[in-house]
Protein backbone atom coordinates (compact mmCIF):
# COMPACT_ATOMS: atom_id res chain seq x y z
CA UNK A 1 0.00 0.00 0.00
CA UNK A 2 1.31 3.61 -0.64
CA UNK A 3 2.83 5.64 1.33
CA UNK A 4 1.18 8.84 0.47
CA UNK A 5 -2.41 8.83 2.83
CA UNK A 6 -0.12 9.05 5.98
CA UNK A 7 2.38 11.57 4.48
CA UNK A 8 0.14 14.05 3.56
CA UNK A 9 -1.99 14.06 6.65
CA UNK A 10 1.69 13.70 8.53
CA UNK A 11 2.43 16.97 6.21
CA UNK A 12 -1.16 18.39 7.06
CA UNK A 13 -0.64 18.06 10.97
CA UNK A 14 3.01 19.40 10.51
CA UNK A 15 1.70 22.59 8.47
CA UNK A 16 -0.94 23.17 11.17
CA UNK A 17 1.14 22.95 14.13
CA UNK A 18 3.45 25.93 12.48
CA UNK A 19 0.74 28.69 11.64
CA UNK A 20 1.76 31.94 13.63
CA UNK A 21 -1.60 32.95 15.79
CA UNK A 22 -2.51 36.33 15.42
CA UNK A 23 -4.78 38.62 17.65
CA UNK A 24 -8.55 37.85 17.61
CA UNK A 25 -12.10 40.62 17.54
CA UNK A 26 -15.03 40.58 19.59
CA UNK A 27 -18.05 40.28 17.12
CA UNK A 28 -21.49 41.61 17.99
CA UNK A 29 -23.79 39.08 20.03
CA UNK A 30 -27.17 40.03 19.73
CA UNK A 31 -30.26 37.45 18.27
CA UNK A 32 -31.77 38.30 15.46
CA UNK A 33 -35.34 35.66 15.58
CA UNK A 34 -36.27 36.85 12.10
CA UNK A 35 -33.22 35.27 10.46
CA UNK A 36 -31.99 31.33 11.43
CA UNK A 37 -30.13 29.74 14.24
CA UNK A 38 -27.49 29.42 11.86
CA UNK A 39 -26.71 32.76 10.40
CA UNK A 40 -26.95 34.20 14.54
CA UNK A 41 -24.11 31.63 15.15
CA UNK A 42 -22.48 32.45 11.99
CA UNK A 43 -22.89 36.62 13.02
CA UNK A 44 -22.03 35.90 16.62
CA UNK A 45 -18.22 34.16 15.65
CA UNK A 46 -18.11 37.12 13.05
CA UNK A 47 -17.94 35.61 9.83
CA UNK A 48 -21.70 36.16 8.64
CA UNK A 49 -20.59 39.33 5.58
CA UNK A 50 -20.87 37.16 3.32
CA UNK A 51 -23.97 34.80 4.33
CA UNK A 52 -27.50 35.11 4.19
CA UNK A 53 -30.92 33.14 4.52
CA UNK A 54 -32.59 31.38 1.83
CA UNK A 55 -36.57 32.46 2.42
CA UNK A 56 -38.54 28.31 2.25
CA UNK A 57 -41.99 27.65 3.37
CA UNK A 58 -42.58 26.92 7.05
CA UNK A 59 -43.32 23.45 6.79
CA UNK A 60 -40.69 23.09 4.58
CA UNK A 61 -38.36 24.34 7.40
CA UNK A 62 -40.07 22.31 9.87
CA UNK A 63 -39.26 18.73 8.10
CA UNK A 64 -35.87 20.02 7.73
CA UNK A 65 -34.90 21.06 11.06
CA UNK A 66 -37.02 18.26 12.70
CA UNK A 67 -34.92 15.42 10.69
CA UNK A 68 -31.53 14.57 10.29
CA UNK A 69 -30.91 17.12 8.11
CA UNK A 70 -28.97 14.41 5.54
CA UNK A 71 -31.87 14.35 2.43
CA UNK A 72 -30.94 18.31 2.17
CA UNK A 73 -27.74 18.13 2.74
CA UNK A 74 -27.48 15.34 -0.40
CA UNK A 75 -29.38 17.35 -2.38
CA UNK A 76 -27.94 20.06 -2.40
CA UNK A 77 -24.71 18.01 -3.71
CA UNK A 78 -26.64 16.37 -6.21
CA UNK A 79 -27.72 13.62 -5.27
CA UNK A 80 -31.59 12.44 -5.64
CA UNK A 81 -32.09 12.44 -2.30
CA UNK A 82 -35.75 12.50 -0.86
CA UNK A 83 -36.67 15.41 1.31
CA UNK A 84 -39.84 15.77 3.61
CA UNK A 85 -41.97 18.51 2.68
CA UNK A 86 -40.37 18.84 -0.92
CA UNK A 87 -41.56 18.09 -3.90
CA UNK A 88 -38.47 17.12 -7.24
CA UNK A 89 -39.52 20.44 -8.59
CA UNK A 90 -38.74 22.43 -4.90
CA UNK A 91 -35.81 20.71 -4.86
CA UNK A 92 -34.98 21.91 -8.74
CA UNK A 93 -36.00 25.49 -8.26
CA UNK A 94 -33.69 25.87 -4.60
CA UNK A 95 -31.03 28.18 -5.72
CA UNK A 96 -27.42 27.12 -4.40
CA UNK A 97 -25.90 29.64 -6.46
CA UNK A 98 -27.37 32.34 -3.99
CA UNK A 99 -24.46 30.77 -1.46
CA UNK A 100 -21.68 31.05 -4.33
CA UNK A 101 -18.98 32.85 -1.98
CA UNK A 102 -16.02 34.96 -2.43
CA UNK A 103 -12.99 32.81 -2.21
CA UNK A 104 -11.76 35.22 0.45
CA UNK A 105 -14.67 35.06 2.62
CA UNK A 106 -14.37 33.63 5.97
CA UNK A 107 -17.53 32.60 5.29
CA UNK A 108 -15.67 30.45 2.49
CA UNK A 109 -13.96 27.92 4.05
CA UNK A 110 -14.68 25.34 6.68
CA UNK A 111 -14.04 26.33 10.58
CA UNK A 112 -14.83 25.73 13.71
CA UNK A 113 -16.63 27.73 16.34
CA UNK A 114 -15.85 27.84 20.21
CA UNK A 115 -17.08 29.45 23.11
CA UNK A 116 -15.29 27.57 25.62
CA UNK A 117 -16.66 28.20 29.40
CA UNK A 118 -13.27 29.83 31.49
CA UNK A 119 -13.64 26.96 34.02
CA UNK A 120 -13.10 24.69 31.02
CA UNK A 121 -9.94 25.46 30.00
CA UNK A 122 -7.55 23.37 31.91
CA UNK A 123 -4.77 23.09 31.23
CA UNK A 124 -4.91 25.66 28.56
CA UNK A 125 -7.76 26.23 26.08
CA UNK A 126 -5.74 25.01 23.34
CA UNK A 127 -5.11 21.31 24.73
CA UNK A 128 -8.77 21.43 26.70
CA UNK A 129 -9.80 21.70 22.97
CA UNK A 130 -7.81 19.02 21.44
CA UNK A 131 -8.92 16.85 24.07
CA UNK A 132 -12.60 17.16 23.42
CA UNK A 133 -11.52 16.81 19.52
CA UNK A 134 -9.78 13.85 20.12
CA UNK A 135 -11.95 11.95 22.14
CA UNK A 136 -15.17 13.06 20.42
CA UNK A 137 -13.91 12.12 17.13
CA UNK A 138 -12.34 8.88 18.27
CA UNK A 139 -15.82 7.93 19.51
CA UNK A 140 -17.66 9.19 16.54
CA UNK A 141 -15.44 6.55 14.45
CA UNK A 142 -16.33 3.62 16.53
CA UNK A 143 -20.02 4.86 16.36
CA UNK A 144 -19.92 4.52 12.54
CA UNK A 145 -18.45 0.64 13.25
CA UNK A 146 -14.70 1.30 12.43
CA UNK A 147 -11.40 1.48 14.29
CA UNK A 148 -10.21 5.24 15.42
CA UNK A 149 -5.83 5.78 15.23
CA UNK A 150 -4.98 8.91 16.56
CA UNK A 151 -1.88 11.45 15.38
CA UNK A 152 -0.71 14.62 17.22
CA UNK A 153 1.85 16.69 15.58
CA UNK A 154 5.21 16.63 16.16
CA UNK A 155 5.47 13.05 17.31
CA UNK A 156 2.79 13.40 19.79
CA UNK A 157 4.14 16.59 21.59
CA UNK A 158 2.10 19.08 19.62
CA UNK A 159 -1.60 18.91 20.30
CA UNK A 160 -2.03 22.42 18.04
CA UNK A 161 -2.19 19.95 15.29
CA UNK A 162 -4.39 16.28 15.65
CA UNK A 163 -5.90 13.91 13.42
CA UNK A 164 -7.32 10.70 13.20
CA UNK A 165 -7.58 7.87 10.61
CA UNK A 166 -10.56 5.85 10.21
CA UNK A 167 -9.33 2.15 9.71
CA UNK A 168 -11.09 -1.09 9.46
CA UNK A 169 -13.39 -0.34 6.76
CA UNK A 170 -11.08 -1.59 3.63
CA UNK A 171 -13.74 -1.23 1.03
CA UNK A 172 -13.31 0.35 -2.56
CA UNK A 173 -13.03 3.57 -0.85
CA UNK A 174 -11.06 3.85 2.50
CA UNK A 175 -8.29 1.33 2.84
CA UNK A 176 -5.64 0.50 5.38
CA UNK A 177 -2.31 0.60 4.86
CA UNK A 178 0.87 -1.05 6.78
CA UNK A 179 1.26 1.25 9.11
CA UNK A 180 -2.47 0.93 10.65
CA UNK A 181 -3.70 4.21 9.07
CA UNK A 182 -5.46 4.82 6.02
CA UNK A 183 -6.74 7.00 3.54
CA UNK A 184 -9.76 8.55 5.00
CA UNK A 185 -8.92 10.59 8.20
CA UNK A 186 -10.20 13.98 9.88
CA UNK A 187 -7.60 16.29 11.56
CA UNK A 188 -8.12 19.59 13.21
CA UNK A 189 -6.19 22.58 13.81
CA UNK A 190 -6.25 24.71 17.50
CA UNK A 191 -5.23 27.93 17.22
CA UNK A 192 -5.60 30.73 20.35
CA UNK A 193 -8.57 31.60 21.94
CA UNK A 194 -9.63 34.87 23.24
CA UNK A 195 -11.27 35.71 26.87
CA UNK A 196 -14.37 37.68 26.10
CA UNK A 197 -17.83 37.74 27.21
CA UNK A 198 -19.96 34.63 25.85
CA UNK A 199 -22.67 35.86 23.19
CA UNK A 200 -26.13 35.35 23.60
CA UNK A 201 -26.71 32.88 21.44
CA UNK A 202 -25.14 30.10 24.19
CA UNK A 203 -25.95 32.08 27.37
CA UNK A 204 -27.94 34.96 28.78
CA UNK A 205 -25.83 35.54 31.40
CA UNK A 206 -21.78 37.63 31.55
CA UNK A 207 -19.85 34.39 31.99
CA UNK A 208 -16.56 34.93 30.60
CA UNK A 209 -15.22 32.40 27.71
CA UNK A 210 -12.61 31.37 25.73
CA UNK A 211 -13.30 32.13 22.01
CA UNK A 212 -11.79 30.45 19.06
CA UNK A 213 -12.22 32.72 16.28
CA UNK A 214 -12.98 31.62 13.03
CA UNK A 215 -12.31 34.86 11.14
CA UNK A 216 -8.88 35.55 12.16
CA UNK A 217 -6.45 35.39 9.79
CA UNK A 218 -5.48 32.28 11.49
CA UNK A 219 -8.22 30.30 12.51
CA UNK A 220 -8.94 26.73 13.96
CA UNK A 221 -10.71 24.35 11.11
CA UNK A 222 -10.72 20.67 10.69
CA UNK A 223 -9.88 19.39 7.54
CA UNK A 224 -10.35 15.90 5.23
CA UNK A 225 -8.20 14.58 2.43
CA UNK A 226 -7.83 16.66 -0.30
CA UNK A 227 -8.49 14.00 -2.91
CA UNK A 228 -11.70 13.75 -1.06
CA UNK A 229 -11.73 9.93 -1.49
CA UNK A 230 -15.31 9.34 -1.46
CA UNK A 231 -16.46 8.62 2.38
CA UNK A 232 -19.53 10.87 3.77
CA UNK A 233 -17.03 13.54 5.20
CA UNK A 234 -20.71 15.10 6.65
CA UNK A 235 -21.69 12.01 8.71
CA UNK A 236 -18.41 11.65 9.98
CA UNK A 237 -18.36 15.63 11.51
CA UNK A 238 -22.25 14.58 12.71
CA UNK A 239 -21.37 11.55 14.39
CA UNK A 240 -18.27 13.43 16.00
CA UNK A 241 -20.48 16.35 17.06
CA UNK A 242 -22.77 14.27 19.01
CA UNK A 243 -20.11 13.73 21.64
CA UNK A 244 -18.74 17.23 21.77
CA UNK A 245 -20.16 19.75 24.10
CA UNK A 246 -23.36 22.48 22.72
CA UNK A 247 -20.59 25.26 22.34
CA UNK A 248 -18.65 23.57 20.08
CA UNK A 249 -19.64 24.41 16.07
CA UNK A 250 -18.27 23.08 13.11
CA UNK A 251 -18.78 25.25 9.73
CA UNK A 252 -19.44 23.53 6.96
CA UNK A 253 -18.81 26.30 3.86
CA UNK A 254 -20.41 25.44 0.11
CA UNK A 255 -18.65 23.28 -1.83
CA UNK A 256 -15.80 22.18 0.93
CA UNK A 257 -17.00 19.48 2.70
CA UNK A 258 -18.37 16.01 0.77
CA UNK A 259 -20.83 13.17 0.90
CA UNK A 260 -19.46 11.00 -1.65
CA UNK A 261 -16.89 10.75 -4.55
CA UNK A 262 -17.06 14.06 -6.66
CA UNK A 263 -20.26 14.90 -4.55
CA UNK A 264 -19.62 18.85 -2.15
CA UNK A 265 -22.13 19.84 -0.31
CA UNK A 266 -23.44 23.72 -2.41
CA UNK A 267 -25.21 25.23 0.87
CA UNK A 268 -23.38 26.41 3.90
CA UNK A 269 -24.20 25.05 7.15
CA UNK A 270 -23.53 24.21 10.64
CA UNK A 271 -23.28 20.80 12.67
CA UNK A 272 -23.84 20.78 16.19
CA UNK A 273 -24.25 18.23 18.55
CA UNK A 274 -25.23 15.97 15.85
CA UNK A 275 -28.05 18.39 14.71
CA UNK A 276 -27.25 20.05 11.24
CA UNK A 277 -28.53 23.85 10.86
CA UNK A 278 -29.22 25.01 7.97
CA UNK A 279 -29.03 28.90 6.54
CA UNK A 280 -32.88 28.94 5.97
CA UNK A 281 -35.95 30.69 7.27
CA UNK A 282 -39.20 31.25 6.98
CA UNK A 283 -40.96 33.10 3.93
CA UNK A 284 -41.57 36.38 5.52
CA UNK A 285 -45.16 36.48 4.13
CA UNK A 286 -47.42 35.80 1.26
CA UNK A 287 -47.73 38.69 -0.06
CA UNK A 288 -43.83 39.47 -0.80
């Protein structure tokens, strides 16, 4: 078996662990209930300039929200994926070019989103982080039946840069190789956090937290092979989510994360907790 899977996410931990951090901005935190739980989250970590809400029926929302979230999610990469409460021509007439972003965005490549609670950060908000990461993902594997094999950067002294393979599933798409890895794997990178007041959207109340700021010019992100070998990149962040604490966000932008060979995903979104929100809402009314 070939060498290259576990060189290039060796290279891809390597190349994260060296980014230079630079300093972080407060965004505003108030929520806005006429736009979705997404784009708040989205304007709340500050990287929301270049996003907005696709207008849907409510019941359409409704089935959405109230599922999975997977039959929009494949549909918007193509596939002819079913969806509660739409019909084939719905689907056809949904406009994904409306999300066609700037390549400079923030909004324009995938991120994550932390609020970490100040009590949480032991021993630093960094390694709390990779922790969580680590062990979330590691479960999220096994919860998908295959093996987890984690990597930290720098021979395991370097937590600023993790990943892990997924092995045992040796089928036509992710494969094993000699040295236990394989060619499907997630890794992350942690960059600093900044101490700030939490937002609204996870709190009501002044608690202080540790925020990992996805619109700095160095951000923390997770990241899949670039080949993109053909695994469900999306189930593997919802399965990973479920075991991660409610602050925790990963975002998802169009056309950066897949759910099958030659198969991105055109909307943005946002996985939480293995719930998937979408950048929708609710017609405002008939008569518009």
């Amino acid at each position: 078996m070939p060498r290259r899977p576990l060189y290039m996410l060796r290279q891809c931990l390597l190349a994260i662990a060296l980014f230079v951090t630079v300093g972080c901005s407060t965004p505003p935190n108030s929520y806005n209930p006429n736009e979705s739980y997404a784009l708040n989250v989205a304007r709340a970590a500050g990287i929301d300039a270049k996003l907005k809400d696709t207008e849907l029926p409510k019941d359409t929302i409704s089935n959405i929200t109230e599922s999975s979230g997977f039959g929009f999610a494949l549909a918007a990469s193509g596939y002819n994926a079913p969806i509660p409460g739409f019909s084939p021509s719905q689907m056809a007439g949904m406009n994904f070019t409306a999300w066609l972003l700037a390549p400079e965005a923030d909004s324009a490549r995938n991120s994550m989103i932390a609020w970490m609670p100040e009590e949480a950060a032991k021993p630093s908000p960094k390694e709390a982080l990779a922790d969580l990461l680590l062990n979330a993902a590691s479960q999220g594997v096994r919860d998908l039946g295959y093996s987890p094999v984690q990597e930290i950067a720098k021979g395991g002294t370097d937590k600023t840069g993790i990943g892990i393979y997924v092995t045992g599933r040796n089928d036509d798409i992710c494969q094993d190789n000699q040295y236990g890895k394989s060619n499907c794997w997630i890794s992350f990178a942690i960059r600093d956090a900044e101490l700030t007041s939490q937002p609204s959207i996870i709190g009501k109340d002044q608690s202080r937290v540790w925020f990992f700021d996805p619109s700095a010019n160095v951000y923390s992100r997770f990241v899949f092979p670039k080949d993109h070998p053909g695994f469900n990149e999306l189930e593997l962040l919802v399965a990973i989510s479920k075991h991660l604490p409610e602050w925790i966000y990963f975002y998802v932008a169009p056309k950066k994360v897949f759910v099958g060979k030659d198969q991105p995903i055109k909307a943005p979104l946002l996985v939480q907790q293995g719930q998937i929100h979408y950048f929708v809402k609710v017609i405002a009314s008939s008569d518009q």
